[in-house]
Protein backbone atom coordinates (compact mmCIF):
# COMPACT_ATOMS: atom_id res chain seq x y z
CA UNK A 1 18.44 -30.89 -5.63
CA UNK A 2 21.01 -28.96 -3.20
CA UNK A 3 21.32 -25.73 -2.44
CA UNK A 4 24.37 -23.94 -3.66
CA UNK A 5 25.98 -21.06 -1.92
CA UNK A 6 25.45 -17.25 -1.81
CA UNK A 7 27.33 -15.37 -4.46
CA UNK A 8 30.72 -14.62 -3.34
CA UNK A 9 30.75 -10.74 -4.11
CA UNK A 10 27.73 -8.26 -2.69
CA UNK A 11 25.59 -7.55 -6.24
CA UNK A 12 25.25 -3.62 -6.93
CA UNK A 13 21.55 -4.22 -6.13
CA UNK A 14 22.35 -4.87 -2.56
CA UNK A 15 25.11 -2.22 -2.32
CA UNK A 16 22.56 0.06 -3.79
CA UNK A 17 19.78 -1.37 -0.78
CA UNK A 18 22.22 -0.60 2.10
CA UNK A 19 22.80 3.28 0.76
CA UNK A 20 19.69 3.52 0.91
CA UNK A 21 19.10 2.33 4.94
CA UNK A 22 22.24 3.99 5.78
CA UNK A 23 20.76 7.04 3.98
CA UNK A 24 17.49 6.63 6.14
CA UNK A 25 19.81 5.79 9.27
CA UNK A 26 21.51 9.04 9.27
CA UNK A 27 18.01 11.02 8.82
CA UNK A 28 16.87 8.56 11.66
CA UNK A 29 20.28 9.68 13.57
CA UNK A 30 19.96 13.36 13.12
CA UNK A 31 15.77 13.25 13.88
CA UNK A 32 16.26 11.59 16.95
CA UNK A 33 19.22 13.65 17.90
CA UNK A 34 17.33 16.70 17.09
CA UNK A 35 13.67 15.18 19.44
CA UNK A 36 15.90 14.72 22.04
CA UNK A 37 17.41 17.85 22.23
CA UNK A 38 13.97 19.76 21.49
CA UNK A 39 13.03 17.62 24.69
CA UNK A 40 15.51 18.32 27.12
CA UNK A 41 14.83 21.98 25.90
CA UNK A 42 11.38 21.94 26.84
CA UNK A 43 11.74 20.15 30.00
CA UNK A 44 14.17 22.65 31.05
CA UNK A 45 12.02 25.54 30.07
CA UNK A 46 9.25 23.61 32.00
CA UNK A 47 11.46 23.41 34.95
CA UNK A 48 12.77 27.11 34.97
CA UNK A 49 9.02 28.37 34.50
CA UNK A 50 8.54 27.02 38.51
CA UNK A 51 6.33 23.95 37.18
CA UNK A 52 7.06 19.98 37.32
CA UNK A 53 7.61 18.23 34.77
CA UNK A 54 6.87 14.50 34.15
CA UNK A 55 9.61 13.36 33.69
CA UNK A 56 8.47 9.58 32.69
CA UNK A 57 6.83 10.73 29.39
CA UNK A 58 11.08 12.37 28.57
CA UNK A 59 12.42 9.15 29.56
CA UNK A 60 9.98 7.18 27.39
CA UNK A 61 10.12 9.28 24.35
CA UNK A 62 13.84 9.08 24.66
CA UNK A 63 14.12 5.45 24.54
CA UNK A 64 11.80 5.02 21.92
CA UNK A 65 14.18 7.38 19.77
CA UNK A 66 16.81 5.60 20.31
CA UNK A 67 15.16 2.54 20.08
CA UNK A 68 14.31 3.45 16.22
CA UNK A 69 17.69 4.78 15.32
CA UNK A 70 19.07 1.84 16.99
CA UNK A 71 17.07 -0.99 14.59
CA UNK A 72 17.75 1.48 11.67
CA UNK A 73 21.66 1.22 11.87
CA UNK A 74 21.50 -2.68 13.16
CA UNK A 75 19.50 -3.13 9.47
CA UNK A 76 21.89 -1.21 7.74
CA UNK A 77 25.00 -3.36 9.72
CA UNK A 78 23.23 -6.83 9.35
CA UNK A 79 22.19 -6.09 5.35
CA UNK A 80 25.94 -5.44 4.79
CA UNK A 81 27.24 -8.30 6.43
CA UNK A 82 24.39 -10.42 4.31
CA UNK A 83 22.65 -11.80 7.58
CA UNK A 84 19.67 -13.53 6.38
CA UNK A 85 17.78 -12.39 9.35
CA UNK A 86 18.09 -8.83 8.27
CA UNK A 87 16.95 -9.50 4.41
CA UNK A 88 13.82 -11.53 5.31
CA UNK A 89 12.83 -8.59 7.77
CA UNK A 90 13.59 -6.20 5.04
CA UNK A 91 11.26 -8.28 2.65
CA UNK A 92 8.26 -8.65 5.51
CA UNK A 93 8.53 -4.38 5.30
CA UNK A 94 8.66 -4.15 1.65
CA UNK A 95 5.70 -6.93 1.54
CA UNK A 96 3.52 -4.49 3.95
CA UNK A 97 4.41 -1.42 2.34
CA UNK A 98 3.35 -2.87 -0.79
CA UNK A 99 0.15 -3.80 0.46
CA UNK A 100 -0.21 -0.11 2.06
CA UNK A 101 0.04 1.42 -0.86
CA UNK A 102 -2.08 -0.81 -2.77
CA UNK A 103 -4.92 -0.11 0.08
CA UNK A 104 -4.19 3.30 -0.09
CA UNK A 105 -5.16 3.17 -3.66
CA UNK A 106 -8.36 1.43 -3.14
CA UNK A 107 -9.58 3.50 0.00
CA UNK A 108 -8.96 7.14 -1.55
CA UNK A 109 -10.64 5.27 -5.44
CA UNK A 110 -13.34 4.45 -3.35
CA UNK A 111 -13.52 7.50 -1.45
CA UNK A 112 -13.48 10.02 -4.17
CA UNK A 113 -16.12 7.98 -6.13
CA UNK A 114 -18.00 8.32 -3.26
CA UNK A 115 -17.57 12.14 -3.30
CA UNK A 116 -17.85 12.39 -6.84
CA UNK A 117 -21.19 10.65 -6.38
CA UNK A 118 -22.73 12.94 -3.83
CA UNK A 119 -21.69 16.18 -5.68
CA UNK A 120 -23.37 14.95 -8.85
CA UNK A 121 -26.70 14.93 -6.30
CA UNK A 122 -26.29 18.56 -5.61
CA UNK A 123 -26.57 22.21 -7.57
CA UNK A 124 -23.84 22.11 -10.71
CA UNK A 125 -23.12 26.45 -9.91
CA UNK A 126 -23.06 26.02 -5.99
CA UNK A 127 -20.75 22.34 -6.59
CA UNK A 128 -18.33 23.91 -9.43
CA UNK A 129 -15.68 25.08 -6.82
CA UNK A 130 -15.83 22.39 -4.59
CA UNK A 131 -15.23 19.63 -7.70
CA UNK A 132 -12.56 21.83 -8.66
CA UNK A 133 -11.02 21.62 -5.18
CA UNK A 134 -11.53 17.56 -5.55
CA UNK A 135 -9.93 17.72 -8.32
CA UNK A 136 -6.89 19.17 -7.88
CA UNK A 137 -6.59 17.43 -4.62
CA UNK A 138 -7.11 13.97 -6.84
CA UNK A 139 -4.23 15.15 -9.08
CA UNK A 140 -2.01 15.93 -6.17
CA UNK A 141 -2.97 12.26 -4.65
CA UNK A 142 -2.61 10.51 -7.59
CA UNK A 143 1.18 12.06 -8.34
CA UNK A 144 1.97 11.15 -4.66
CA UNK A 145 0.63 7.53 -5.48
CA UNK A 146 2.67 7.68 -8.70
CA UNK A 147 6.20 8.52 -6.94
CA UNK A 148 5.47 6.09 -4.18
CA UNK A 149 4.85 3.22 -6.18
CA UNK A 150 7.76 3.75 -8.18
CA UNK A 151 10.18 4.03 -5.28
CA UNK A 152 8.09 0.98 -3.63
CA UNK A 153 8.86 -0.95 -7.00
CA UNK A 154 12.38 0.18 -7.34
CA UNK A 155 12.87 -1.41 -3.37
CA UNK A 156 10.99 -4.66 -4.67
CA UNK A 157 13.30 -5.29 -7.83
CA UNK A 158 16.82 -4.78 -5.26
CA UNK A 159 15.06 -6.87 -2.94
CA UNK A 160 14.45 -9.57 -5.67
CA UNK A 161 17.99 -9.17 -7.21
CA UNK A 162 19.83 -9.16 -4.16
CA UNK A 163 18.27 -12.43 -3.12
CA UNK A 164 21.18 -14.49 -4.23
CA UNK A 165 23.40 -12.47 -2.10
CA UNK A 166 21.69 -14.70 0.76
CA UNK A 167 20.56 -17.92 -0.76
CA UNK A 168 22.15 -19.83 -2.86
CA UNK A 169 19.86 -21.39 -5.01
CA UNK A 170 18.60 -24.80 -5.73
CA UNK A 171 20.20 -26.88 -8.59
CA UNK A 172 20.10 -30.59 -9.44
CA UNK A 173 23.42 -32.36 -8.55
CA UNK A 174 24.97 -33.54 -11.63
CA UNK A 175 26.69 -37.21 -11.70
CA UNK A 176 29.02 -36.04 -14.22
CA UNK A 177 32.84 -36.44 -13.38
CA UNK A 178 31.83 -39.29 -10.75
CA UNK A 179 34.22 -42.91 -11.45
CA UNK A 180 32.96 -45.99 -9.65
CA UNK A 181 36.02 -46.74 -8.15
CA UNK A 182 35.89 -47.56 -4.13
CA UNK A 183 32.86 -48.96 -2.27
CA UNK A 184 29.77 -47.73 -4.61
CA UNK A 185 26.98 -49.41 -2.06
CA UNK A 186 28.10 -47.25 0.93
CA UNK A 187 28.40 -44.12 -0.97
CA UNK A 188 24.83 -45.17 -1.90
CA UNK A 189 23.91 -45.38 1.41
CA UNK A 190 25.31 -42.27 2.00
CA UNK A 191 24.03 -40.12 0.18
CA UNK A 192 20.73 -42.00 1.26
CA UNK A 193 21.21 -40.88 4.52
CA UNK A 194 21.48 -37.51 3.08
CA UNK A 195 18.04 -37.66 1.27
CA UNK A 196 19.84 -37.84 -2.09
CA UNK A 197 18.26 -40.61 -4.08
CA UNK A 198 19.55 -39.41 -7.52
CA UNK A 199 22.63 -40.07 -6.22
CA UNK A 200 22.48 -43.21 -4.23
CA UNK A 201 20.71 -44.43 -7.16
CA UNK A 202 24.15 -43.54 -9.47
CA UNK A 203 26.12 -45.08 -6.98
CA UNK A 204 23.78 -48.25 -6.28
CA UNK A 205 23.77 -49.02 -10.29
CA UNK A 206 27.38 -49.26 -10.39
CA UNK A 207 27.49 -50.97 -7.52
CA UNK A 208 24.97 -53.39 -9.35
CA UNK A 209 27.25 -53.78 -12.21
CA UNK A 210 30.30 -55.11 -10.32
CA UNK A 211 28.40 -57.01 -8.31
CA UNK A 212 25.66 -58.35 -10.29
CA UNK A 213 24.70 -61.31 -7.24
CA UNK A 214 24.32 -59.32 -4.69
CA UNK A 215 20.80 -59.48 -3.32
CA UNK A 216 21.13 -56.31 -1.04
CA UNK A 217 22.59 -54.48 -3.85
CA UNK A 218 19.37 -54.44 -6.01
CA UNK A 219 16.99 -54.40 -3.52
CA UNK A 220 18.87 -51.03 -2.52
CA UNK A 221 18.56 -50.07 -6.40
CA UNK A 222 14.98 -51.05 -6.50
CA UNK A 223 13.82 -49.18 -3.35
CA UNK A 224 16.11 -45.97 -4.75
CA UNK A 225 13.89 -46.16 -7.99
CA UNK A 226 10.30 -46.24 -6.18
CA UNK A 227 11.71 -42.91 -4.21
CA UNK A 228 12.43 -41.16 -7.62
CA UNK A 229 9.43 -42.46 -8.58
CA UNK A 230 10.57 -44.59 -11.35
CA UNK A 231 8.21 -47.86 -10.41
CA UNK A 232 9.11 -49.76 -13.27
CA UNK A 233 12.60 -49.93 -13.07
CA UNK A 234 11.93 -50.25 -8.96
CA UNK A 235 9.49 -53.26 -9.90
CA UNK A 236 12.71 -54.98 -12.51
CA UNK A 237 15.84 -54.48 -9.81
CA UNK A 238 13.06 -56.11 -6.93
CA UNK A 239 12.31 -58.72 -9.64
CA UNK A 240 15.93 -59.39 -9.74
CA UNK A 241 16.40 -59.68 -6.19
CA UNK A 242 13.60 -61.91 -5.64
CA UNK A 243 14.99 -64.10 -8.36
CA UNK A 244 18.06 -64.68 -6.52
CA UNK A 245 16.23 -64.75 -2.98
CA UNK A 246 12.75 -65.63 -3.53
CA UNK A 247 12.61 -67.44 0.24
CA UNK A 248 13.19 -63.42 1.47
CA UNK A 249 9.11 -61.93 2.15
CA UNK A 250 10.84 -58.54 2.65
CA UNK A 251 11.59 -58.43 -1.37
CA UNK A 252 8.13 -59.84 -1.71
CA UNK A 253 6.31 -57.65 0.37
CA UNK A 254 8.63 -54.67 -1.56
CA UNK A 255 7.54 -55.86 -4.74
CA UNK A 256 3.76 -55.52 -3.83
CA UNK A 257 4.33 -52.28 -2.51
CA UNK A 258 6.10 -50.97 -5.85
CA UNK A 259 3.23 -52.85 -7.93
CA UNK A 260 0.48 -50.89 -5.54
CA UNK A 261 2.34 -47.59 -6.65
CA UNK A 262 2.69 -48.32 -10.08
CA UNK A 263 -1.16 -49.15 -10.12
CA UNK A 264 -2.04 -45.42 -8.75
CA UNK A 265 -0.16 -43.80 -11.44
């Protein structure tokens, strides 16, 4: 299995998912433009009244605006240039959002059961208003609920869709297309080295068919075989080795191995 490459194009899904953060980066923009101003304001009314005013709180509040708007336009950058830093952040706030609403749901479930409960307890004529009140409120709560779970599952079908706009997924290597011309062992090894064993197993069998003595050759083959798991054709290529070295313990003790395996299946 390797892992392909993102999709060449940005999907609409992910167009659609930085709109949406630059939509929330201008409000963020214009907020925090707006605090800060409303700020100063009142600092400088502070000032002209003839009293102090701390001006550590300003400074801190000011940062911290700036702060916000400044991660809300980095996301918005760093989505549209498809850094994978940005989209598993995004998914981590999607992923807690999810689970505040879903918490939100049980609390205010639990808590109007629990008021629901205690008005059943008390005088029907003196209760009648206040279970109206509850539930109207209820209704109002429950459309809130209603919008933000749609908008919350609106975010988590982008977020799924515009996955392969950052990973590429995994797919099995095909040997189709592949000749066995040059030196098949070493590509083996190879792609070996590359944790391939589908591969190096390809190349070791055709290397075992033009070279059908060759001790090293099989015992490659065989040991390829026990990593894919196939023990009995990793237990035949050892047997073949061993025929043509059986003075070698390494074979041997290879062959016992593969026979262990095979015996835990």
């Amino acid at each position: 299995m390797v892992r392909t490459q993102p999709r060449e194009k940005r999907s609409v899904a992910l167009i659609i998912l930085v709109i949406i953060y630059a939509l929330n980066s201008a409000g963020a923009l214009a907020g925090g433009v707006m605090t800060i101003i409303s700020l100063v304001s009142f600092a400088m009314m502070i000032t002209d009244a003839g009293m102090d005013f701390p001006i550590v709180p300003l400074i801190v509040s000011i940062v911290a605006v700036l702060v916000i708007v400044g991660i809300s336009i980095t996301m918005t950058l760093s989505l549209y240039r498809r850094k994978r830093g940005a989209y598993i952040f995004h998914c981590v706030n999607v992923g807690f959002a999810i689970l505040s609403a879903i918490a939100l749901i049980a609390l205010s479930t639990l808590a109007g059961a629990a008021f629901t409960s205690f008005l059943n307890e008390l005088d029907p004529e003196s209760t009648r208003d206040a279970a109206g009140a509850v539930s109207a409120i209820a209704s109002s709560l429950g459309l809130v609920i209603l919008c933000d779970g749609s908008v919350l599952l609106g975010l988590l079908a982008l977020t799924v869709l515009s996955y392969d706009d950052f990973f590429g997924r995994m797919v099995r290597m095909s040997t189709a297309g592949l000749t066995s011309e040059g030196d098949t062992y070493n590509a083996g090894i190879s792609y070996r080295n590359r944790g391939m064993w589908y591969m190096a197993a390809h190349e070791w069998e055709l290397a075992a068919k033009s070279a059908p003595r060759d001790v090293t050759v099989w015992r490659a083959l065989g040991l390829a075989y026990a990593q894919l798991k196939r023990y009995d054709q990793a237990r035949d290529a050892l047997s073949v080795a061993l025929a043509m070295a059986p003075s070698d313990p390494q074979l041997t003790e290879d062959l016992v191995l593969v026979e262990r395996l095979t015996a835990k299946r």
